[in-house]
PDB file of N, CA and C in Angstrom:
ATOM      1  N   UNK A   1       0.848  -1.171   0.000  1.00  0.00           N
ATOM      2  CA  UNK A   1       0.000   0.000   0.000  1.00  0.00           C
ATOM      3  C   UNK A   1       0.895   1.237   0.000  1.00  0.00           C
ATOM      4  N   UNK A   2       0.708   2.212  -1.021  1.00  0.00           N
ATOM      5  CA  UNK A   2       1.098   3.324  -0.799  1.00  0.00           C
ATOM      6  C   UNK A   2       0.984   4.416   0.434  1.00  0.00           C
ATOM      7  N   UNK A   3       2.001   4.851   1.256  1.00  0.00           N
ATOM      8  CA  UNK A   3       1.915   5.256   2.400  1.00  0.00           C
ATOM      9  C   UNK A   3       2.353   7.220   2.115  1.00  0.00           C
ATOM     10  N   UNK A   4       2.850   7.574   1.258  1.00  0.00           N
ATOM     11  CA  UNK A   4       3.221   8.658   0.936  1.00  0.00           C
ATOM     12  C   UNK A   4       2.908   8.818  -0.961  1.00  0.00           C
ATOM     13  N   UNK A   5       2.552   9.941  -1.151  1.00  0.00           N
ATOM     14  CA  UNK A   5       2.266  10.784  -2.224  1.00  0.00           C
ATOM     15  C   UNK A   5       3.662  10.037  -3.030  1.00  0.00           C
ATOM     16  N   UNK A   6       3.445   9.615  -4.467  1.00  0.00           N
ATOM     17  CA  UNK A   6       4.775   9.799  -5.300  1.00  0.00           C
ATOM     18  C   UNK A   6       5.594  10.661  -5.456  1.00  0.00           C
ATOM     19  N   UNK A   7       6.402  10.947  -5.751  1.00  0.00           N
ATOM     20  CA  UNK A   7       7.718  11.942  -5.947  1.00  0.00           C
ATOM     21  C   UNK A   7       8.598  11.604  -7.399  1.00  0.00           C
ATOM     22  N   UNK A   8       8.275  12.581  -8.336  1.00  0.00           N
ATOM     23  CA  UNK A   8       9.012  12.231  -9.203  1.00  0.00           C
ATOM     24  C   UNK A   8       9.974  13.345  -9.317  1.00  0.00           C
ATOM     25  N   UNK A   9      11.428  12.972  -9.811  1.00  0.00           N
ATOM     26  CA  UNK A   9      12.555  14.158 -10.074  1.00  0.00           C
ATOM     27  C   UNK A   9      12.970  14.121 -11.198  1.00  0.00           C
ATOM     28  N   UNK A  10      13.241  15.162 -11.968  1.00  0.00           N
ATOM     29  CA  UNK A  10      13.425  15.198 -13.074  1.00  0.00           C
ATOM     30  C   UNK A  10      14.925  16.630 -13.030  1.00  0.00           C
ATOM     31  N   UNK A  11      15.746  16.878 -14.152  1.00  0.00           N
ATOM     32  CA  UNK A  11      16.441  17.572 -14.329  1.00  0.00           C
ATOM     33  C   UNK A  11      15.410  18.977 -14.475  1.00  0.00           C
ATOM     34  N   UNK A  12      15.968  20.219 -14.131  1.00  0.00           N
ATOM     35  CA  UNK A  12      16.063  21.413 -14.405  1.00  0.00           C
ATOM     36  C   UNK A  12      15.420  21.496 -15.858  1.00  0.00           C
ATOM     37  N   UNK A  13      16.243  21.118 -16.642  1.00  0.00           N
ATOM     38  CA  UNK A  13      15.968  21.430 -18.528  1.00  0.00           C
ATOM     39  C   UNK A  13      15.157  19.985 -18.811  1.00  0.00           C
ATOM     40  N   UNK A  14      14.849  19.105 -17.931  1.00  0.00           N
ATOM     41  CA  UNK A  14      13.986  18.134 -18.505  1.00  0.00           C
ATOM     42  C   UNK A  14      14.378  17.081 -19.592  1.00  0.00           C
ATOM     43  N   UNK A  15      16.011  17.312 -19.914  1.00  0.00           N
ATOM     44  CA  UNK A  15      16.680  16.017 -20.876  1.00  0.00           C
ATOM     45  C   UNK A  15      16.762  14.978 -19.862  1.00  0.00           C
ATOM     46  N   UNK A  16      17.067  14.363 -18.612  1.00  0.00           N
ATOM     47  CA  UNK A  16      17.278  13.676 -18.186  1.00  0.00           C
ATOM     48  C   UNK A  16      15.750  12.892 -18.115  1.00  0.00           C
ATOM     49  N   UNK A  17      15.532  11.382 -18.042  1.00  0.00           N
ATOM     50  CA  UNK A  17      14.990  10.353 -17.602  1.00  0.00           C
ATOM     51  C   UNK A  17      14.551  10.434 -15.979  1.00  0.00           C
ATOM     52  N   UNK A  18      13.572  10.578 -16.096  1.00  0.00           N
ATOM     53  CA  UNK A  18      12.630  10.881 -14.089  1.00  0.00           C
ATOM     54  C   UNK A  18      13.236  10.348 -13.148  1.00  0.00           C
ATOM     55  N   UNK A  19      13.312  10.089 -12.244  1.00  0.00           N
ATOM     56  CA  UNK A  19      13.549   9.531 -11.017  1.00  0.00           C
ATOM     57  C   UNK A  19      12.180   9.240 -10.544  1.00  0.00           C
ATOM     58  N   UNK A  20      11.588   7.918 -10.321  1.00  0.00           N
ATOM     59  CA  UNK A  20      10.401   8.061  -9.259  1.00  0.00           C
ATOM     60  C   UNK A  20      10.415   7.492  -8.094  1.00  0.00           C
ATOM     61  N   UNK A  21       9.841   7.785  -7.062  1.00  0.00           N
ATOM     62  CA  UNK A  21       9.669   7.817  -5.582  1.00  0.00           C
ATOM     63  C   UNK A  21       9.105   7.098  -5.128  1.00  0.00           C
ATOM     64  N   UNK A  22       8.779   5.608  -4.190  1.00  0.00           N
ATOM     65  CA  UNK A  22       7.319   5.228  -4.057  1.00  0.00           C
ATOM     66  C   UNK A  22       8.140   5.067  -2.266  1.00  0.00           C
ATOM     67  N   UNK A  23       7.074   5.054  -1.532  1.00  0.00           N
ATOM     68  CA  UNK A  23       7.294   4.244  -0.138  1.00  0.00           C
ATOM     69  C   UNK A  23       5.890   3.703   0.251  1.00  0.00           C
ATOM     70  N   UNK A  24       6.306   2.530  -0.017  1.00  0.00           N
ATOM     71  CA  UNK A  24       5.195   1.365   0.388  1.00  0.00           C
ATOM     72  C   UNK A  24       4.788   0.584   2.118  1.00  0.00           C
ATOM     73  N   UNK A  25       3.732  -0.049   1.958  1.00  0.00           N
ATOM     74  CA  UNK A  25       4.079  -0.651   3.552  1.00  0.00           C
ATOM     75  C   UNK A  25       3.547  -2.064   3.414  1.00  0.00           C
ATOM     76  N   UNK A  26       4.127  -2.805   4.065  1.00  0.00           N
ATOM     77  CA  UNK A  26       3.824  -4.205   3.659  1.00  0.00           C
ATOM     78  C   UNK A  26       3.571  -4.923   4.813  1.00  0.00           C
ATOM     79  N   UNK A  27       2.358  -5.841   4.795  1.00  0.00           N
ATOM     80  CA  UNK A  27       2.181  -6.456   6.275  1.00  0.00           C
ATOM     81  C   UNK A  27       2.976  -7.864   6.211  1.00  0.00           C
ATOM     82  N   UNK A  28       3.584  -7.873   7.460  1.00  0.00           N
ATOM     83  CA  UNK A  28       4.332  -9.336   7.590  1.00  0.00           C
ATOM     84  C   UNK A  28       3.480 -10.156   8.746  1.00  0.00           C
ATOM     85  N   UNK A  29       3.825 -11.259   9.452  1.00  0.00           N
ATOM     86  CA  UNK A  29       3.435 -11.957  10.762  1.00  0.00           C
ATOM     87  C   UNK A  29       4.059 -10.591  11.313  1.00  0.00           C
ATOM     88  N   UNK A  30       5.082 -10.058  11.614  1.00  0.00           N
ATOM     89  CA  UNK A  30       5.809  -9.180  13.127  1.00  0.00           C
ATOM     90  C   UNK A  30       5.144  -8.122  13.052  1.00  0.00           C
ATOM     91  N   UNK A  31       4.307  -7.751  12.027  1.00  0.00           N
ATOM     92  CA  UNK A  31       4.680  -6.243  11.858  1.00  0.00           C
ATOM     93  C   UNK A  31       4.620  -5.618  10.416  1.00  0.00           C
ATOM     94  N   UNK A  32       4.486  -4.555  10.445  1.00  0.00           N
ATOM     95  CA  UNK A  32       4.758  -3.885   8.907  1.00  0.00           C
ATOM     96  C   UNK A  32       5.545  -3.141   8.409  1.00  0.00           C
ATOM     97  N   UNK A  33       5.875  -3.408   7.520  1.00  0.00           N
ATOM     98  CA  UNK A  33       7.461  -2.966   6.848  1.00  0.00           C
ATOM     99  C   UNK A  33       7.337  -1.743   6.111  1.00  0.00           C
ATOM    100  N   UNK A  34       7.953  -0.889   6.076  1.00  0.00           N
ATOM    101  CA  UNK A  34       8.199   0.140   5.705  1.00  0.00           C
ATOM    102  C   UNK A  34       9.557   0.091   4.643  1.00  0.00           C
ATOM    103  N   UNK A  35       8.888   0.007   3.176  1.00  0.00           N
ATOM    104  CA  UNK A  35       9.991   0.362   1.957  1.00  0.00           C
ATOM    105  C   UNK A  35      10.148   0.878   0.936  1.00  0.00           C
ATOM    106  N   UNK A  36      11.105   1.993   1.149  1.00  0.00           N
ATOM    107  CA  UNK A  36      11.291   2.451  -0.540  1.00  0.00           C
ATOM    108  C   UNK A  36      11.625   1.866  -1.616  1.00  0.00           C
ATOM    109  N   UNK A  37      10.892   2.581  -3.008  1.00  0.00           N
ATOM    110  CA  UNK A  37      11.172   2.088  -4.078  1.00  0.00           C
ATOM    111  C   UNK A  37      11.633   3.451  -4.802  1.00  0.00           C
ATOM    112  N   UNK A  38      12.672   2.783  -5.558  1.00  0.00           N
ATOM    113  CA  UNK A  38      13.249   3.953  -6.646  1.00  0.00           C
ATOM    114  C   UNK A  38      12.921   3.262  -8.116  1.00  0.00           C
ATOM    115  N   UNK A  39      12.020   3.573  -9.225  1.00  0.00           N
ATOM    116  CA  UNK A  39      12.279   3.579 -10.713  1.00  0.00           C
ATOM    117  C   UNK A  39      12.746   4.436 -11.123  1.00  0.00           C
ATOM    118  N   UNK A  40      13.556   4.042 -12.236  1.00  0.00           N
ATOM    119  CA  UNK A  40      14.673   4.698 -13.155  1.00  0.00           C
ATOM    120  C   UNK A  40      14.453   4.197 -14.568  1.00  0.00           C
ATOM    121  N   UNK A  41      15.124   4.812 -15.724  1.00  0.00           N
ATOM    122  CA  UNK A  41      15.063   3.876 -16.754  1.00  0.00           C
ATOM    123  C   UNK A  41      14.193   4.791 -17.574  1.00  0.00           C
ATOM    124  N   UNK A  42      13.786   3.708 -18.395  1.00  0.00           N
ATOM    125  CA  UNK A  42      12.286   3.437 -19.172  1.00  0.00           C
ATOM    126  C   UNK A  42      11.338   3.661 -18.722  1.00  0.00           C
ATOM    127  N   UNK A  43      11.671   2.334 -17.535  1.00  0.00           N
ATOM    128  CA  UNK A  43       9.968   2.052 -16.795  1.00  0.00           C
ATOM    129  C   UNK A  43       9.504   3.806 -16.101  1.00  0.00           C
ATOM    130  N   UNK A  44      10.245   4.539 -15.541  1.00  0.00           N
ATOM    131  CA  UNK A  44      10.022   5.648 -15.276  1.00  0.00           C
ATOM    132  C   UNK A  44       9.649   7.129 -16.383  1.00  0.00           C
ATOM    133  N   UNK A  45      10.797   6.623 -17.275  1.00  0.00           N
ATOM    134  CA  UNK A  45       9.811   7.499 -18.254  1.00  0.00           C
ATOM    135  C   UNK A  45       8.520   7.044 -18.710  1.00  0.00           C
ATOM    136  N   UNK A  46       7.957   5.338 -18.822  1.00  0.00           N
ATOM    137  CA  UNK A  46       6.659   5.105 -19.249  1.00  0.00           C
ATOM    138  C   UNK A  46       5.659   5.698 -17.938  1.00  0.00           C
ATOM    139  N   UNK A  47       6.067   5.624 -17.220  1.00  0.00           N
ATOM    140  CA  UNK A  47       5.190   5.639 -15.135  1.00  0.00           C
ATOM    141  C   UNK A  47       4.709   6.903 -15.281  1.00  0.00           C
ATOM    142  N   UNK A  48       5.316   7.806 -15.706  1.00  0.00           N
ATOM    143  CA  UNK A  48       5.645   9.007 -15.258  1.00  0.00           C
ATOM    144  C   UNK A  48       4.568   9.773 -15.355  1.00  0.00           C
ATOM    145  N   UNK A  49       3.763   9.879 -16.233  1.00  0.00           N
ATOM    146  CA  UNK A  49       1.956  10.074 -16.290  1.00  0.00           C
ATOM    147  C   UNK A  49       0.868   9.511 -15.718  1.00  0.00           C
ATOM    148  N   UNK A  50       1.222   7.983 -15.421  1.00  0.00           N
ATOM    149  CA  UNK A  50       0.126   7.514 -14.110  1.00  0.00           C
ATOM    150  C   UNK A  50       0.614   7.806 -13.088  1.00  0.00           C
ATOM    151  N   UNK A  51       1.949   7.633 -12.319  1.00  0.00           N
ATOM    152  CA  UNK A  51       2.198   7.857 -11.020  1.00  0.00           C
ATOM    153  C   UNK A  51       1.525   9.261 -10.725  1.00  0.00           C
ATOM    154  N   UNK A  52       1.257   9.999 -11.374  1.00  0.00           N
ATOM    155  CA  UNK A  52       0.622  11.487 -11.224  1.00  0.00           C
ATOM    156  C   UNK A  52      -0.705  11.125 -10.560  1.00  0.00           C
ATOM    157  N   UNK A  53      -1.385  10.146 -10.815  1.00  0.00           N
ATOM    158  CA  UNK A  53      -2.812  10.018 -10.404  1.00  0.00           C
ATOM    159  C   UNK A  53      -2.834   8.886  -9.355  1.00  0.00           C
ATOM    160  N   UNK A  54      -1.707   8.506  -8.871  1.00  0.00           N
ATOM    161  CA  UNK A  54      -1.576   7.234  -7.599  1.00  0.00           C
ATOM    162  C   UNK A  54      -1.501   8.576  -6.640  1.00  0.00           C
ATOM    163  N   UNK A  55      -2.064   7.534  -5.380  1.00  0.00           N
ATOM    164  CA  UNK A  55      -2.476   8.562  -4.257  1.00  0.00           C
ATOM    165  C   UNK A  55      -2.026   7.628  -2.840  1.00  0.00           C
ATOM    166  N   UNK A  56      -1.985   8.454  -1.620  1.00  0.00           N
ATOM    167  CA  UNK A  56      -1.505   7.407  -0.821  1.00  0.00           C
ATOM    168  C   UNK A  56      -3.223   6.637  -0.301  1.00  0.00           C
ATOM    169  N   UNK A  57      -2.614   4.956  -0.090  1.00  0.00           N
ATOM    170  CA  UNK A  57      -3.427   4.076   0.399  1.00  0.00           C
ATOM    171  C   UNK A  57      -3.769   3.541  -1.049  1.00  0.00           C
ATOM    172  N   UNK A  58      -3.225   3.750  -2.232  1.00  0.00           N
ATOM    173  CA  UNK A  58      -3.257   2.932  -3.055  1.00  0.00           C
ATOM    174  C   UNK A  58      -2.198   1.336  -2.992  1.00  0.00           C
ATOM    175  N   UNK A  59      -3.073   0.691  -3.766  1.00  0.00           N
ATOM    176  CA  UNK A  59      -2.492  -0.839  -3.723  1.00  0.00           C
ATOM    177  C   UNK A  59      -2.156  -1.032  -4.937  1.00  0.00           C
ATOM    178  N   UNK A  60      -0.295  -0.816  -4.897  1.00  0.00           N
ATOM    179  CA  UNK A  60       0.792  -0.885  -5.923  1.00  0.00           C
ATOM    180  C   UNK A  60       1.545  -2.134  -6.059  1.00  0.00           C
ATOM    181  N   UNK A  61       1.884  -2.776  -6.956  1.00  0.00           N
ATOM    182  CA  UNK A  61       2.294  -4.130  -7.306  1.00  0.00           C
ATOM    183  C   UNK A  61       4.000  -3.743  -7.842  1.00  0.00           C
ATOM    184  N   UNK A  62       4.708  -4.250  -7.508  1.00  0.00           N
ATOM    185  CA  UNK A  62       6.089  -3.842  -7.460  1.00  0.00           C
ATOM    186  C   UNK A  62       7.187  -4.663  -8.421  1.00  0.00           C
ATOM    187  N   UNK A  63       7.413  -4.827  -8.960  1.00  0.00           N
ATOM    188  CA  UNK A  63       8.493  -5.947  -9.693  1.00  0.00           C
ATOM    189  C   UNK A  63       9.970  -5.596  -9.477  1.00  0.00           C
ATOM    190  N   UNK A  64      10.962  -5.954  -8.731  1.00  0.00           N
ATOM    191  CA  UNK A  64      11.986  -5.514  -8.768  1.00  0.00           C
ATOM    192  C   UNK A  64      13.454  -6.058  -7.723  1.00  0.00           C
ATOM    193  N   UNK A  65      14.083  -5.686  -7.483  1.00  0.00           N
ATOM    194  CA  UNK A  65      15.513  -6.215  -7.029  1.00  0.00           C
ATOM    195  C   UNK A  65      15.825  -5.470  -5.688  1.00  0.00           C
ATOM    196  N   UNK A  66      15.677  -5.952  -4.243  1.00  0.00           N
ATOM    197  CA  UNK A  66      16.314  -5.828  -2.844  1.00  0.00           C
ATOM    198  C   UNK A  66      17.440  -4.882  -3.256  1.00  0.00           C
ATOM    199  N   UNK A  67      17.548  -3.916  -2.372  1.00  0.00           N
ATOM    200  CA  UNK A  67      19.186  -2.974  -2.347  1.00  0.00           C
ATOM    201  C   UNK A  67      19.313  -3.208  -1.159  1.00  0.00           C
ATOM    202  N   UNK A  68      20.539  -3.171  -0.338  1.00  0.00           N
ATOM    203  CA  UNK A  68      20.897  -3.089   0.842  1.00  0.00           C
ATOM    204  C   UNK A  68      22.137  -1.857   0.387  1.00  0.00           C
ATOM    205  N   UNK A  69      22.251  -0.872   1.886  1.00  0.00           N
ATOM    206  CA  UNK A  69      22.933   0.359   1.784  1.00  0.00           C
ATOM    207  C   UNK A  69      23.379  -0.286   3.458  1.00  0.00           C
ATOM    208  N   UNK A  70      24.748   0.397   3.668  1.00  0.00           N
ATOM    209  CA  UNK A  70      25.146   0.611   5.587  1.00  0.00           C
ATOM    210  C   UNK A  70      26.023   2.238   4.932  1.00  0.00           C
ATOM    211  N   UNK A  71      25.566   2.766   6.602  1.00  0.00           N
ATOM    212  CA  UNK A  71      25.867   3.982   6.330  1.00  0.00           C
ATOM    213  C   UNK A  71      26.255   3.864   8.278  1.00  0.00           C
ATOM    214  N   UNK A  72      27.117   5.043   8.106  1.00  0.00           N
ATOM    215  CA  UNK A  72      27.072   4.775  10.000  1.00  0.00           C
ATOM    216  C   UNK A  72      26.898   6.405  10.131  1.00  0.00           C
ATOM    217  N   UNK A  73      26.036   6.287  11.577  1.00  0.00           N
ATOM    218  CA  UNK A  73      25.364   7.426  11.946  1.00  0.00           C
ATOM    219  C   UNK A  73      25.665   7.474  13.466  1.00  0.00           C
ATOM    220  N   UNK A  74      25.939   8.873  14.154  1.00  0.00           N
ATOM    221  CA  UNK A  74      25.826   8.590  15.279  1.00  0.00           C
ATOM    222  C   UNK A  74      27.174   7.152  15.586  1.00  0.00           C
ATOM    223  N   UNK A  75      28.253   7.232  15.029  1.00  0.00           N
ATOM    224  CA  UNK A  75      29.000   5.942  15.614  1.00  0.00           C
ATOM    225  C   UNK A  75      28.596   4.779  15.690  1.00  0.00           C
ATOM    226  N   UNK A  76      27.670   4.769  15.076  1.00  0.00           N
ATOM    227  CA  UNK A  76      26.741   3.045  15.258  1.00  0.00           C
ATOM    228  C   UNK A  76      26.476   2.969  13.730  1.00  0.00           C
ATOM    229  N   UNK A  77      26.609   2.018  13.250  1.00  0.00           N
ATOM    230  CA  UNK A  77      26.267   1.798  12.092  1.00  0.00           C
ATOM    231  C   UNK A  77      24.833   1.082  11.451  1.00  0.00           C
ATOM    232  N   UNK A  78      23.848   1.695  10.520  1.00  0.00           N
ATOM    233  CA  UNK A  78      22.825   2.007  10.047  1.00  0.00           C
ATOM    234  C   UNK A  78      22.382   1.173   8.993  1.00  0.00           C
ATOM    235  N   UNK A  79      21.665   0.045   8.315  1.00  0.00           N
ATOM    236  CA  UNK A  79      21.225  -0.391   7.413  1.00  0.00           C
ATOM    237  C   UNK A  79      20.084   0.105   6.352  1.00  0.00           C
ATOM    238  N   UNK A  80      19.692   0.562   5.579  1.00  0.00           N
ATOM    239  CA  UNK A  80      18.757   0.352   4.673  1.00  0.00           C
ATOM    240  C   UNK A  80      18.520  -0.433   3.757  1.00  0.00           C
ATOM    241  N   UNK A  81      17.036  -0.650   3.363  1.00  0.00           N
ATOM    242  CA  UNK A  81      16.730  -1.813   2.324  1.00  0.00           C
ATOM    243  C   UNK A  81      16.050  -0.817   1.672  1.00  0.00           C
ATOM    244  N   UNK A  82      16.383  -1.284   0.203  1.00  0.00           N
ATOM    245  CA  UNK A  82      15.372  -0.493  -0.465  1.00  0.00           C
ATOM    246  C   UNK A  82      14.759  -1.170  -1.705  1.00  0.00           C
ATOM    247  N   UNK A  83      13.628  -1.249  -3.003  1.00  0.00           N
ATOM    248  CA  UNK A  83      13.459  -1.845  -3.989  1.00  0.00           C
ATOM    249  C   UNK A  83      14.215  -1.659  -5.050  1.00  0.00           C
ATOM    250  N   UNK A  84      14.270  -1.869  -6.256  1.00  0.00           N
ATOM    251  CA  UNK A  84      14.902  -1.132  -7.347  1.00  0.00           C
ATOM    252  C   UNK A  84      13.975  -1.537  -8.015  1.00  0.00           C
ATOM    253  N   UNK A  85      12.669  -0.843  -8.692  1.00  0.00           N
ATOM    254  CA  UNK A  85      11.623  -1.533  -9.235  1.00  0.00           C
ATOM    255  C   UNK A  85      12.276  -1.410 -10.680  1.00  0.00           C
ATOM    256  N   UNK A  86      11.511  -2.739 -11.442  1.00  0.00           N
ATOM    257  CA  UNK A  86      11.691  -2.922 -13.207  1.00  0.00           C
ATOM    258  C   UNK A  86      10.676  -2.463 -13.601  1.00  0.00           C
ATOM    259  N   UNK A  87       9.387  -2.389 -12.701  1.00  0.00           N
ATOM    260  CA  UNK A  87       8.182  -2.014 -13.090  1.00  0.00           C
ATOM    261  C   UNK A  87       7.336  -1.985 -11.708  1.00  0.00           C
ATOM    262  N   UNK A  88       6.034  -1.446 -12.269  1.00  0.00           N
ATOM    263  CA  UNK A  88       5.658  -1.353 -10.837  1.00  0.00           C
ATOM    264  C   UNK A  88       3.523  -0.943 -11.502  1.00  0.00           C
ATOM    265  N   UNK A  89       2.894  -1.283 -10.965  1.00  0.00           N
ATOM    266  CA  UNK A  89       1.762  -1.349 -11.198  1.00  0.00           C
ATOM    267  C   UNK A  89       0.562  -0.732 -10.082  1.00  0.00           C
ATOM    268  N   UNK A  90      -0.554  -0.003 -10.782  1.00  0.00           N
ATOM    269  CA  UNK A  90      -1.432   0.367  -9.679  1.00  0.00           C
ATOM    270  C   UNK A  90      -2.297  -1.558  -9.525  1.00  0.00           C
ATOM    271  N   UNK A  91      -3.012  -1.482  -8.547  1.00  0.00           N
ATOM    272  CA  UNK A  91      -3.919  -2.654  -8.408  1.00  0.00           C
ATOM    273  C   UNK A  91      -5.418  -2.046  -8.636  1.00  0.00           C
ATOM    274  N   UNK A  92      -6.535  -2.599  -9.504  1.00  0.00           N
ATOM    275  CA  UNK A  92      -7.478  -2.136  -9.769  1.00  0.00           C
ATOM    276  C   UNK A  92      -8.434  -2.990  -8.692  1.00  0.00           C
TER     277      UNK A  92
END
C-alpha cells in the first residue's frame, strides 16, 4: 500500500529520464514494513503520467531487485533496504 504521495525528479531542462519515488508498507506476521522504491530507466519514463494520479493508500504491485545500503550514523552503524523496481503497477 502506498503510504506517501509519489515523488518524481526530473532535471532542471527536462533532458534527463525521471527519477520516481514510491514508499510502500507491507504487512508481515511481526509487523509492517516500511519500503522504498526507486524507478529509473524506461519504466520511469513510461510511469511518469500515471504515477501522477496514484495517491496514498493505493495498492501498488512492485516488480523488482532488494538494495541493501550501511551507512554509520551517530557511531553506530545504520542499514537500509530499499526496492529497485523494473516495473511497478497500480492494483485495480
Amino acid at each position: 500500500m502506498l503510504v506517501k504521495n509519489p515523488r518524481i525528479f526530473r532535471n532542471i531542462d527536462d533532458t534527463k529520464i525521471p527519477v520516481i519515488s514510491l514508499f510502500l508498507k507491507g504487512e508481515t506476521r511481526t509487523g509492517n514494513v516500511f519500503i522504498p522504491v526507486k524507478i529509473t530507466g524506461n519504466t520511469a519514463s513510461v510511469l511518469v503520467e500515471k504515477v501522477d494520479q496514484w495517491k496514498v493508500g493505493d495498492e501498488i504491485l512492485v516488480e523488482g531487485e532488494l538494495d541493501w545500503d550501511g551507512f554509520e550514523k551517530d557511531g553506530k552503524k545504520q542499514y537500509t533496504t530499499k526496492i529497485n523496481a523494473f516495473e511497478a503497477w497500480k492494483m485495480e
